[in-house]
Protein backbone atom coordinates (compact mmCIF):
# COMPACT_ATOMS: atom_id res chain seq x y z
CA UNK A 1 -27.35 -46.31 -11.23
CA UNK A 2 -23.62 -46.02 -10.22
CA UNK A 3 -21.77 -43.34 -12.19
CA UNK A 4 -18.31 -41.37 -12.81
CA UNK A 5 -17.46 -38.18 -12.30
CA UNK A 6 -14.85 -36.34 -13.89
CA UNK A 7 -13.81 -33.41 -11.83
CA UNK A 8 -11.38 -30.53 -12.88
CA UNK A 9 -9.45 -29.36 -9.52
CA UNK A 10 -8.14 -25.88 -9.53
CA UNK A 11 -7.10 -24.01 -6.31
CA UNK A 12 -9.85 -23.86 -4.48
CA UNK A 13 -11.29 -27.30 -2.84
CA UNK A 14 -15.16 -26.28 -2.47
CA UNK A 15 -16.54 -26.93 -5.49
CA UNK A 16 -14.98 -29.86 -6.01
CA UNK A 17 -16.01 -31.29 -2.74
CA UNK A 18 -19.29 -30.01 -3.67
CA UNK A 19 -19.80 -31.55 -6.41
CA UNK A 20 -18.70 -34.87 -5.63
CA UNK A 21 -21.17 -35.14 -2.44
CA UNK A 22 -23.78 -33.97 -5.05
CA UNK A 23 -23.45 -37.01 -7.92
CA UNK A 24 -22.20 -39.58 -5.09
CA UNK A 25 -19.91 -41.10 -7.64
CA UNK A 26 -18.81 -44.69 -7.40
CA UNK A 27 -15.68 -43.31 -9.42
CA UNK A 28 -14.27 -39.91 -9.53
CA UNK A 29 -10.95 -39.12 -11.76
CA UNK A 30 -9.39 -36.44 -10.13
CA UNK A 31 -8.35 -33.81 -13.10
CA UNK A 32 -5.49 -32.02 -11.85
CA UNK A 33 -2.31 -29.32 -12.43
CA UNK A 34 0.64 -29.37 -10.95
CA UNK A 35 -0.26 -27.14 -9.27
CA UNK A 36 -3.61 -28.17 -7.80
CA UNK A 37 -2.52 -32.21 -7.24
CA UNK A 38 -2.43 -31.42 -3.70
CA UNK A 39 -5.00 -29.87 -3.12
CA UNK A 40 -6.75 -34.08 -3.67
CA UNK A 41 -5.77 -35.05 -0.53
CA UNK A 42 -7.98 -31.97 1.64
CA UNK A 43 -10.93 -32.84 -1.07
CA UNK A 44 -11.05 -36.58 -0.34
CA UNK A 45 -10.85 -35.85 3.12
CA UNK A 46 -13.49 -32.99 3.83
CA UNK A 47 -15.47 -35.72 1.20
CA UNK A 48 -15.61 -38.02 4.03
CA UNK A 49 -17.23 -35.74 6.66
CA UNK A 50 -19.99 -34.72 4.75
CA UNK A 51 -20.25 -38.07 2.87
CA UNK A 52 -19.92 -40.61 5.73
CA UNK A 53 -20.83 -43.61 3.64
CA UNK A 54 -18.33 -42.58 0.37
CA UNK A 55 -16.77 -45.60 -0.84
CA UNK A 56 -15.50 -44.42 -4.53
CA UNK A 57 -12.38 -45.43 -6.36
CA UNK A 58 -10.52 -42.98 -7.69
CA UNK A 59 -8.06 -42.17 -10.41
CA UNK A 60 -5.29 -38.70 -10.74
CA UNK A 61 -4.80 -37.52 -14.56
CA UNK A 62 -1.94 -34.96 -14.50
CA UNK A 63 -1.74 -32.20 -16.81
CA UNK A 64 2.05 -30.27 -17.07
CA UNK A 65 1.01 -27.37 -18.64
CA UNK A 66 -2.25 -26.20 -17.30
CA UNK A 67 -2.74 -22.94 -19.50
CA UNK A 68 -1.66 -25.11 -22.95
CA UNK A 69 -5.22 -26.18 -24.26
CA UNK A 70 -3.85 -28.60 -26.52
CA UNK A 71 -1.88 -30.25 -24.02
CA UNK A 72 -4.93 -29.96 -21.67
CA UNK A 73 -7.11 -31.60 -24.24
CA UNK A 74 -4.99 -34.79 -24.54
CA UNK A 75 -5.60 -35.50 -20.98
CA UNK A 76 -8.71 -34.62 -20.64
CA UNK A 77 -9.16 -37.78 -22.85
CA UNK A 78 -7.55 -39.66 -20.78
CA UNK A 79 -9.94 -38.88 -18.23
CA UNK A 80 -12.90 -39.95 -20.67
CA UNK A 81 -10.73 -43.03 -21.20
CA UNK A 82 -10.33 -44.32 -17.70
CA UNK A 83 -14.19 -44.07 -16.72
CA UNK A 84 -14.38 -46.43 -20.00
CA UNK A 85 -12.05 -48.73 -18.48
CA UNK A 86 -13.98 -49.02 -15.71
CA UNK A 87 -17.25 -49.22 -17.74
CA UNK A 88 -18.91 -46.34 -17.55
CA UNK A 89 -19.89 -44.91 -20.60
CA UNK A 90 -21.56 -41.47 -21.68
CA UNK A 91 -25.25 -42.40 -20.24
CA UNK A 92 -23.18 -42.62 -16.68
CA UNK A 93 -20.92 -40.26 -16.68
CA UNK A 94 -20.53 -36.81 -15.32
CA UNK A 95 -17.73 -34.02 -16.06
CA UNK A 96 -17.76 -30.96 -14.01
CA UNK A 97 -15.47 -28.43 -15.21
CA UNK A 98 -15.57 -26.32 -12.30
CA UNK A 99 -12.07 -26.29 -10.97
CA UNK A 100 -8.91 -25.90 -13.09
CA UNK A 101 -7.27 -22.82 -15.24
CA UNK A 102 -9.89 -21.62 -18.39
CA UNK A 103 -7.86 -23.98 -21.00
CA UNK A 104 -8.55 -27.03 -18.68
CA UNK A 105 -11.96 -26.71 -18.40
CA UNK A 106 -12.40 -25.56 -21.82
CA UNK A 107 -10.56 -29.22 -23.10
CA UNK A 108 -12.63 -31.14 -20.52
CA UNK A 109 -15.68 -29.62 -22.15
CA UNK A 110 -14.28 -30.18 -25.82
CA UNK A 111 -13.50 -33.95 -24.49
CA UNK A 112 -17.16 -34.11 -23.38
CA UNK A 113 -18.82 -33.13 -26.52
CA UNK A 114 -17.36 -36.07 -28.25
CA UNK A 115 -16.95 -38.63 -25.84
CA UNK A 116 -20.35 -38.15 -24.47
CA UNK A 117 -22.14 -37.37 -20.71
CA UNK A 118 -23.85 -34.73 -18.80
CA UNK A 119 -21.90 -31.53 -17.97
CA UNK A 120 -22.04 -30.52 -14.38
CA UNK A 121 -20.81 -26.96 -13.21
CA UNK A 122 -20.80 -25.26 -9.59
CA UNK A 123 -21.49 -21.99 -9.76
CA UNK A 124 -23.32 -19.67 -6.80
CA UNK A 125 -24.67 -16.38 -6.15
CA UNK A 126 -22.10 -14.91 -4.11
CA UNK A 127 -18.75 -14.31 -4.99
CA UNK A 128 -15.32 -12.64 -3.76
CA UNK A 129 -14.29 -9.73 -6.41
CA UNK A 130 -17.44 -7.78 -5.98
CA UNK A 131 -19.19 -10.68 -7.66
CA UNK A 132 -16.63 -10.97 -10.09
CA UNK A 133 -14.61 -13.46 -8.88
CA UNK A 134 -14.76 -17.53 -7.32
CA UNK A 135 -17.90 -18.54 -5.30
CA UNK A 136 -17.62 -17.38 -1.73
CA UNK A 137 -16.98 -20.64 0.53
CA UNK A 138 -20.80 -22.29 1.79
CA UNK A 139 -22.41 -20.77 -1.16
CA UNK A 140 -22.09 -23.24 -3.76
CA UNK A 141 -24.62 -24.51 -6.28
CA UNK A 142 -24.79 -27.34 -8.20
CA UNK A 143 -25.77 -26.90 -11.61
CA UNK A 144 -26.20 -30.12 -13.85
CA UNK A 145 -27.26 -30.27 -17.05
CA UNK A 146 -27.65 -32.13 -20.49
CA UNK A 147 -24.69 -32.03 -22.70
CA UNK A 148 -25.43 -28.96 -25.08
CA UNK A 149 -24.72 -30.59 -27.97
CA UNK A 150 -26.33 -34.15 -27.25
CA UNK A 151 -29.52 -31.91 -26.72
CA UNK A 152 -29.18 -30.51 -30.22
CA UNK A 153 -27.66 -33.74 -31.85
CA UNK A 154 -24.59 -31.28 -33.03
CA UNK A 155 -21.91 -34.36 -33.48
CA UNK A 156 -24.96 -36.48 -35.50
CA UNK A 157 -25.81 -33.78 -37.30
CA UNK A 158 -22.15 -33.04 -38.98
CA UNK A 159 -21.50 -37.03 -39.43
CA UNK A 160 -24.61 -37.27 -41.12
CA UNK A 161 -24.98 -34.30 -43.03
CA UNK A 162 -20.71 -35.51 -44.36
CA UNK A 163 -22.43 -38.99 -44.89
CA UNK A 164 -25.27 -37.84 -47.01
CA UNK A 165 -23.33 -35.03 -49.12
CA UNK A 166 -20.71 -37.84 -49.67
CA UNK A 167 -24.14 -39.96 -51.24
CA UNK A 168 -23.47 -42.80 -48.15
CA UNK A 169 -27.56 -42.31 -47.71
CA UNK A 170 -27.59 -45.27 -45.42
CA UNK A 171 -25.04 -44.51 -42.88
CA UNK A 172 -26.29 -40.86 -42.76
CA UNK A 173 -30.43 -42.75 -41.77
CA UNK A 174 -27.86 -45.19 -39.41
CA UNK A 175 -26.87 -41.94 -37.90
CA UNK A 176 -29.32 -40.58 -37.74
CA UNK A 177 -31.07 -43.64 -36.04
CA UNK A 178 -29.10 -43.29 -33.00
CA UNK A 179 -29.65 -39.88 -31.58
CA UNK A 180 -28.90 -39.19 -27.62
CA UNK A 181 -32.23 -39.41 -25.42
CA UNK A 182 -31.75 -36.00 -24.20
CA UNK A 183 -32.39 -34.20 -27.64
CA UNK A 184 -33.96 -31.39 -27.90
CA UNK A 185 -37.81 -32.91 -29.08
CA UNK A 186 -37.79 -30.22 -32.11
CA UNK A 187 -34.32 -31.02 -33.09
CA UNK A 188 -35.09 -34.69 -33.20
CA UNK A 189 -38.49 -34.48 -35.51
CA UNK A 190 -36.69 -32.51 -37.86
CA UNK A 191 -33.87 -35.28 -37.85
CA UNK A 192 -36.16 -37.78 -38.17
CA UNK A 193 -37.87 -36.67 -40.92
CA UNK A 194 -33.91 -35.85 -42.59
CA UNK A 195 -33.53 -39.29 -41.16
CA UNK A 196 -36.70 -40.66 -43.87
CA UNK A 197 -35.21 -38.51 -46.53
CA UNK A 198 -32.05 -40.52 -46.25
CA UNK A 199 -33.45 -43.77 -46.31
CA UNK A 200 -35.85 -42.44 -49.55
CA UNK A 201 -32.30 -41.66 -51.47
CA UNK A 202 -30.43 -44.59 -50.37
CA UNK A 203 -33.37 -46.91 -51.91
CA UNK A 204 -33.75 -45.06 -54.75
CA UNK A 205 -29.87 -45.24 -55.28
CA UNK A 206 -29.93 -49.26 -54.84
CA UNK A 207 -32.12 -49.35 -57.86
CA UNK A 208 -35.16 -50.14 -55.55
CA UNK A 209 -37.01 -46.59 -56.92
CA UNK A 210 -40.52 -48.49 -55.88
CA UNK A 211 -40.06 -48.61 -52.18
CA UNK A 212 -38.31 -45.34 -52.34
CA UNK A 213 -41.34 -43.51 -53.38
CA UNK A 214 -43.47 -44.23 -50.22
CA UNK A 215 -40.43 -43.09 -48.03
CA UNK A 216 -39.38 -40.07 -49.46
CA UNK A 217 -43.59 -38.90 -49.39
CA UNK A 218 -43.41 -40.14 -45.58
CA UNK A 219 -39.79 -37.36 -45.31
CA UNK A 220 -42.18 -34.69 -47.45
CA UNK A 221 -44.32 -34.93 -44.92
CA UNK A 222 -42.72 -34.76 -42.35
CA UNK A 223 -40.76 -32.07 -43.12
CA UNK A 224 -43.83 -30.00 -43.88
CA UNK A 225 -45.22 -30.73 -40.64
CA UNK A 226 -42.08 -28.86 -39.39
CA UNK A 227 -41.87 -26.22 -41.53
CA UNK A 228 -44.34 -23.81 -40.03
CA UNK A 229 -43.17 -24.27 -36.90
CA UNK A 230 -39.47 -23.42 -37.95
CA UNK A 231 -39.77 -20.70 -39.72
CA UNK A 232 -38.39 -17.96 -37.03
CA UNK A 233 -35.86 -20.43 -35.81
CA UNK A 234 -32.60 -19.35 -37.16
CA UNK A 235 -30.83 -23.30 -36.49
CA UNK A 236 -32.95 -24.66 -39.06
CA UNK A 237 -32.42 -21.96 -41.62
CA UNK A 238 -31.71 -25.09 -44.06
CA UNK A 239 -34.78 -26.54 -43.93
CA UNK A 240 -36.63 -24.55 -46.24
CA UNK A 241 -34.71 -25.44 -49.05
CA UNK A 242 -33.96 -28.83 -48.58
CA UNK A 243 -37.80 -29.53 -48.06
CA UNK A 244 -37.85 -28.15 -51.26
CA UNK A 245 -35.84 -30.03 -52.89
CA UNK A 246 -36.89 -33.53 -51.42
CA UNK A 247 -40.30 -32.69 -52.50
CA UNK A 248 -38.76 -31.98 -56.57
CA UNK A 249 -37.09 -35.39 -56.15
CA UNK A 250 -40.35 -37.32 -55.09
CA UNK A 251 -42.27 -35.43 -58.22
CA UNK A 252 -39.36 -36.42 -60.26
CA UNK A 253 -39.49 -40.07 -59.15
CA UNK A 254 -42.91 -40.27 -59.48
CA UNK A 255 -42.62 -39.16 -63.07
CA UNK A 256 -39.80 -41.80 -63.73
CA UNK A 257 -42.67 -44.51 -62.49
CA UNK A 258 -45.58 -43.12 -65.00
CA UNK A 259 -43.33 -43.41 -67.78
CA UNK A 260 -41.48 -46.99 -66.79
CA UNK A 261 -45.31 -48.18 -65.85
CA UNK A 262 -44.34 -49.24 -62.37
CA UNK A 263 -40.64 -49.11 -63.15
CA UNK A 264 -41.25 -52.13 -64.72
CA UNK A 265 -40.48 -50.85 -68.31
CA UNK A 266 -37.45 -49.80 -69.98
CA UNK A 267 -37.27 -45.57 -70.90
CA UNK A 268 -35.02 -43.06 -71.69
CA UNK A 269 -35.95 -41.38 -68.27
CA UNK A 270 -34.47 -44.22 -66.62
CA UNK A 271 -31.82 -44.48 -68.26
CA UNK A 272 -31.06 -40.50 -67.27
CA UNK A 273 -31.53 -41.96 -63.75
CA UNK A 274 -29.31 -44.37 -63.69
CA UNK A 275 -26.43 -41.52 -65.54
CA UNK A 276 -27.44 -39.33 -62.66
CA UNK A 277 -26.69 -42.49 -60.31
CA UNK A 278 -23.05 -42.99 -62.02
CA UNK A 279 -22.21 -39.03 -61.57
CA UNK A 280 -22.84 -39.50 -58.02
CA UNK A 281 -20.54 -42.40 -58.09
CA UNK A 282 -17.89 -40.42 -59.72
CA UNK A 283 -18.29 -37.77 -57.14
CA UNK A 284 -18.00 -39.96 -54.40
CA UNK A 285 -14.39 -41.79 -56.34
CA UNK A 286 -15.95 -45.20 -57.70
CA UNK A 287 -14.91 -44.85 -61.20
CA UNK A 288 -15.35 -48.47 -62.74
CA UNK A 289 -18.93 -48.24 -61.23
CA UNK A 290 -19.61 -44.98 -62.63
CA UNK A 291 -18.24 -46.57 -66.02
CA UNK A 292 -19.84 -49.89 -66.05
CA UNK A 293 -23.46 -47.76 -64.67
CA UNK A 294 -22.57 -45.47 -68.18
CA UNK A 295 -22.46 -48.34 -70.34
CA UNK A 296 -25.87 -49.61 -69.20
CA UNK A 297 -27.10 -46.44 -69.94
CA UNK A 298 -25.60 -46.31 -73.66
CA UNK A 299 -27.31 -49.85 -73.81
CA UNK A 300 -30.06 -48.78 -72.78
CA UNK A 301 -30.56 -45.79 -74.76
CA UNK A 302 -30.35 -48.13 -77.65
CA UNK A 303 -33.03 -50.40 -76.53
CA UNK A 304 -35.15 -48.75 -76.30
CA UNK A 305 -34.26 -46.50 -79.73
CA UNK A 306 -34.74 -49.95 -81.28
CA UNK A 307 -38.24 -51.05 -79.74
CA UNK A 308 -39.06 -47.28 -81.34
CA UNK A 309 -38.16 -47.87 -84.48
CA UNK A 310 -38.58 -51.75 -85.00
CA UNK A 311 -41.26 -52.17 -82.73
CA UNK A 312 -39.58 -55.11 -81.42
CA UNK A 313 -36.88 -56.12 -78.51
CA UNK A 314 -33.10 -56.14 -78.87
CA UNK A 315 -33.44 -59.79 -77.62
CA UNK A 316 -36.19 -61.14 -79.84
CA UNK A 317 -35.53 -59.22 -83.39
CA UNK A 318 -37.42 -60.94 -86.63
CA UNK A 319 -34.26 -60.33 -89.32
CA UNK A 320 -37.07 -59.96 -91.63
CA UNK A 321 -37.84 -56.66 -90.36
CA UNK A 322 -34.32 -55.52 -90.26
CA UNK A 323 -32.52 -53.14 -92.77
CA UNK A 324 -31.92 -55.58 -96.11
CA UNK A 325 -28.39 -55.05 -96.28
CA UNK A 326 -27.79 -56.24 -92.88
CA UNK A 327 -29.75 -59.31 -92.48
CA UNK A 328 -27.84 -62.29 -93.60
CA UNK A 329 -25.02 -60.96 -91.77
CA UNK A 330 -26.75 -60.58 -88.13
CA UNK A 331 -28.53 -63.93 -88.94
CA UNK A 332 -25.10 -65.89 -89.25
CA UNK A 333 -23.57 -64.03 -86.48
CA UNK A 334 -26.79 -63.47 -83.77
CA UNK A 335 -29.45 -66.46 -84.32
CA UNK A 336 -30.17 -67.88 -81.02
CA UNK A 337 -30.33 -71.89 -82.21
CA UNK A 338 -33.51 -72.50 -79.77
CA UNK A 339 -35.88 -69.52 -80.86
CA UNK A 340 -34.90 -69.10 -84.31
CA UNK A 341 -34.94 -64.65 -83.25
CA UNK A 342 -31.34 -63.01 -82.96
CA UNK A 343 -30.12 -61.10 -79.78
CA UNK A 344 -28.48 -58.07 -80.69
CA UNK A 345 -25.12 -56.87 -79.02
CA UNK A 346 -24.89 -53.05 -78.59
CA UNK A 347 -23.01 -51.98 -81.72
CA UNK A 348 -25.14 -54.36 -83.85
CA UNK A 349 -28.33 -52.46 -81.94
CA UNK A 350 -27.06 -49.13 -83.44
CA UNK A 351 -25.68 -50.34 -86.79
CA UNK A 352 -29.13 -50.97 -87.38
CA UNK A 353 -30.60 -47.90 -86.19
CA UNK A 354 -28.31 -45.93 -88.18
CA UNK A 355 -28.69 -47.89 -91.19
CA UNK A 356 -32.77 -47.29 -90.51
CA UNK A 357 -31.65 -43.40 -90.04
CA UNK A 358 -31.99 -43.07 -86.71
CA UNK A 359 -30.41 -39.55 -85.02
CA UNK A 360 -29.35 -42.10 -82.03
CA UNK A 361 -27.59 -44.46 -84.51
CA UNK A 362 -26.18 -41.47 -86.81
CA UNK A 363 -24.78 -39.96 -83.12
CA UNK A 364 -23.18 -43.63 -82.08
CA UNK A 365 -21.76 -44.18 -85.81
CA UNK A 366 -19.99 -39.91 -85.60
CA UNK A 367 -18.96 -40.19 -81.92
CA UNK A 368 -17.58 -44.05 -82.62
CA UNK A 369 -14.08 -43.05 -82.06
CA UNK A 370 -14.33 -41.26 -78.97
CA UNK A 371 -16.73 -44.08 -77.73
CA UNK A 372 -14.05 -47.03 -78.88
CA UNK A 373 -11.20 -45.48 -76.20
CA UNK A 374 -14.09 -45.11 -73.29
CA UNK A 375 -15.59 -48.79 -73.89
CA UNK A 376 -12.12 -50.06 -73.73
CA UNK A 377 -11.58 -48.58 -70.38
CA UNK A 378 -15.05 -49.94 -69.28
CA UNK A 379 -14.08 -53.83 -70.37
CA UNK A 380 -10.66 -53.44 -69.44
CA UNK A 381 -11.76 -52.90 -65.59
CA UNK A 382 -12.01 -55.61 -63.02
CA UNK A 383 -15.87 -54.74 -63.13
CA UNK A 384 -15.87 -56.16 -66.62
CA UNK A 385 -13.22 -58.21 -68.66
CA UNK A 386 -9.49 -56.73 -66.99
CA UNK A 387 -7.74 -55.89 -64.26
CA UNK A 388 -6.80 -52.00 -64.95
CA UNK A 389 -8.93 -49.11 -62.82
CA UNK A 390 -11.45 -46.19 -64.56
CA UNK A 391 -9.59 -43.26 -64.32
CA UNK A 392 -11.65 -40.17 -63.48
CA UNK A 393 -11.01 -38.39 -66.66
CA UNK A 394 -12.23 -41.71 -68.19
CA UNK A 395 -15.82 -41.86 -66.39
CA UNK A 396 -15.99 -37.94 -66.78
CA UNK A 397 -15.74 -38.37 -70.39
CA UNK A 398 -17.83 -41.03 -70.78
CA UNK A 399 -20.62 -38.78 -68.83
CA UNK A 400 -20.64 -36.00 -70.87
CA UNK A 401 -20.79 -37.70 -73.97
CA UNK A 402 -23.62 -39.90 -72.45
CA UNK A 403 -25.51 -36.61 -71.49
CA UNK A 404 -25.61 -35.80 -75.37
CA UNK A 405 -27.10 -38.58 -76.14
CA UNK A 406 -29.92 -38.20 -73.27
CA UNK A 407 -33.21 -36.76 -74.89
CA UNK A 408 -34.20 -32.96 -73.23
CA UNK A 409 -37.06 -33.91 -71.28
CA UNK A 410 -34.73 -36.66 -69.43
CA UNK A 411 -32.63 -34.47 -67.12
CA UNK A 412 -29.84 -35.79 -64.58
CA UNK A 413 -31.72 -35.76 -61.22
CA UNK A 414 -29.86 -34.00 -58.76
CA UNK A 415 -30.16 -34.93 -55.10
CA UNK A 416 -30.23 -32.36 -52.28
CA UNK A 417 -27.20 -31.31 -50.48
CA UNK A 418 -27.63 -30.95 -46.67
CA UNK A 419 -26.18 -27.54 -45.70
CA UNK A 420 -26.25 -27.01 -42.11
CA UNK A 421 -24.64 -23.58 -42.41
């Protein structure tokens, strides 16, 4: 396969010619001082006589200020950008920063580990300086490696450990998905089980808890697999604890499915999911989701107060078995014309529960006032009946209030952070 190198040039010509003869580039952009431009012309030459057959383009990238890294840096792009022109992308492409002052080098290696390719490096056993110093002429030696942090995934690893603390559980597993060849094997089961993990949470946070279950066991797993294995390995110091805390979330979940009976059934538990959903929402800015997610939850919470106490559904109520003093009234205003039943709105749900004395409809009838101002916000949104935005001190609010109302055996479920440090 043809490939690029990317070659820093400093004042000596050696290594440079060395490594070019070594990766038999079909192009090589020179990356050059001042300083060192002319030293190109004695490279390509002496090239030629030990490479008969060389038939490479190549390309110059100046740098003014060879000791400025910044200034280094933004060239050293360049580099990266004209082996893209020419098509050749990070699975053939080479950068050997060799030649050049420290701060060139050091940017062509920064450039690398984001751009993508191997690193290539001529070093040698004997040098001028008492050792010290440059490789002594005729005793170079190539030295070609893996990018150090493609082999432990570093870039994937920050994107999607920023993706999954952010609660963007899909693009974190899409991340995750894509990891270079050359990683380190260890690094990558340990990612891929992360990588399971993700997909677990971003089902469970689309609603879908019942497909979520079988992943996130597959990530507890996995991630137990690892564990012994890990344990003296200070890079994974965060695995402990997130292992942990994957394998709470599955136990959690798979309570949440005993008491919906397949998630098929409405419960108080879920409906402290689905407040725990709309607090992640409001962490990650999506206020009039958060809000409208809240509301279901308030609705909720009164369902299934009302199948409680009734022993019938908010949709199909009997205004026989309702409080006397509210029955004519909720049979001229709710009778569905078909069924002859009434379907309950949610303050007719809890003007019934409190007028059947339930703590639920007592709480909705003292916190009314507070709750008026929120569930204006919520049907003045675009996600309801208006055009105005949440505001976060509106879906805050509306949280905290909602976690009052939550029973004490229905916690918020709390997801795992990823901490790599």
């Amino acid at each position: 396969m043809s490939k690029a190198l990317i070659v820093s040039v400093g004042g000596t010509e050696d290594p440079v010619i060395t490594a070019i003869v070594h990766h038999k580039p079909a192009f090589v952009c020179f990356f050059a001082s001042q300083k060192s431009l002319d030293k190109i012309g004695t490279v390509k030459q002496k090239v030629c006589e030990k490479w008969p057959e060389a038939g490479y383009e190549d390309e110059k990238v100046v740098v003014n200020d060879q000791d400025e890294i910044t200034a280094c840096y933004s060239r050293a792009l360049d580099c990266f950008d004209a082996t893209h022109e020419r098509g050749f992308g990070p699975q053939n492409r080479v950068a050997d920063i060799t030649g050049g002052t420290k701060a060139m080098s050091a940017a062509l290696a920064i450039a690398l580990s984001e751009r993508g390719g191997r690193l290539s490096y001529v070093g040698g056993k004997q040098r001028d300086k008492e050792g010290l110093g440059v490789v002594l002429p005729g005793h170079e030696r190539m030295r070609d490696s893996e990018n150090p942090l493609s082999r432990y995934a570093s870039e994937q690893k920050r994107r999607a450990a920023q993706f999954f603390n952010a609660h963007r559980y899909q693009a974190a597993a899409d991340t995750l998905d894509a990891l270079p060849p050359e990683t380190d094997p260890r690094e990558a089961a340990v990612l891929k089980a992360v990588r399971e993990a993700a997909l677990g949470y971003a089902l469970w946070d689309r609603f879908h808890h019942k497909e979520a279950v079988p992943k996130l066991k597959s990530a507890c797993n996995k991630l137990a697999e690892q564990r012994r294995l890990l344990a003296a390995d200070k890079r994974f110091g965060w695995h402990a604890s997130f292992a942990d805390e994957v394998a709470q979330n599955l136990r959690e979940l798979q309570g949440l499915q005993q008491q919906t009976h397949g998630f098929k059934k409405l419960h108080p538990m879920l409906a402290a999911d689905l407040a725990a959903g709309a607090g992640r929402r409001i962490e990650s800015g999506a206020f009039d989701d958060a809000v409208a997610r809240l509301y279901r939850v308030i609705e909720m919470l009164g369902q299934c107060e009302f199948e409680r106490v009734f022993e019938m559904k908010t949709g199909e109520v009997d205004a026989a078995r309702l409080p006397e003093e509210l029955r004519e009234e909720y049979k001229r205003r709710y009778s569905d014309e078909k069924s002859g039943r009434l379907k309950l709105p949610l303050s007719a749900v809890f003007r019934a529960l409190e007028a059947q004395d339930s703590d639920l409809g007592r709480k909705f009838a003292q916190e009314s006032e507070s709750l008026k101002g929120l569930l204006s916000a919520r049907n003045d949104s675009l996600l309801a009946h208006g055009v105005e935005p949440v505001k976060e001190t509106t879906a805050r609010k509306m949280l905290e209030l909602v976690r009052g109302w939550l029973p004490a055996d229905a916690p918020l479920v709390q997801f795992p952070r990823w901490e790599l440090e």
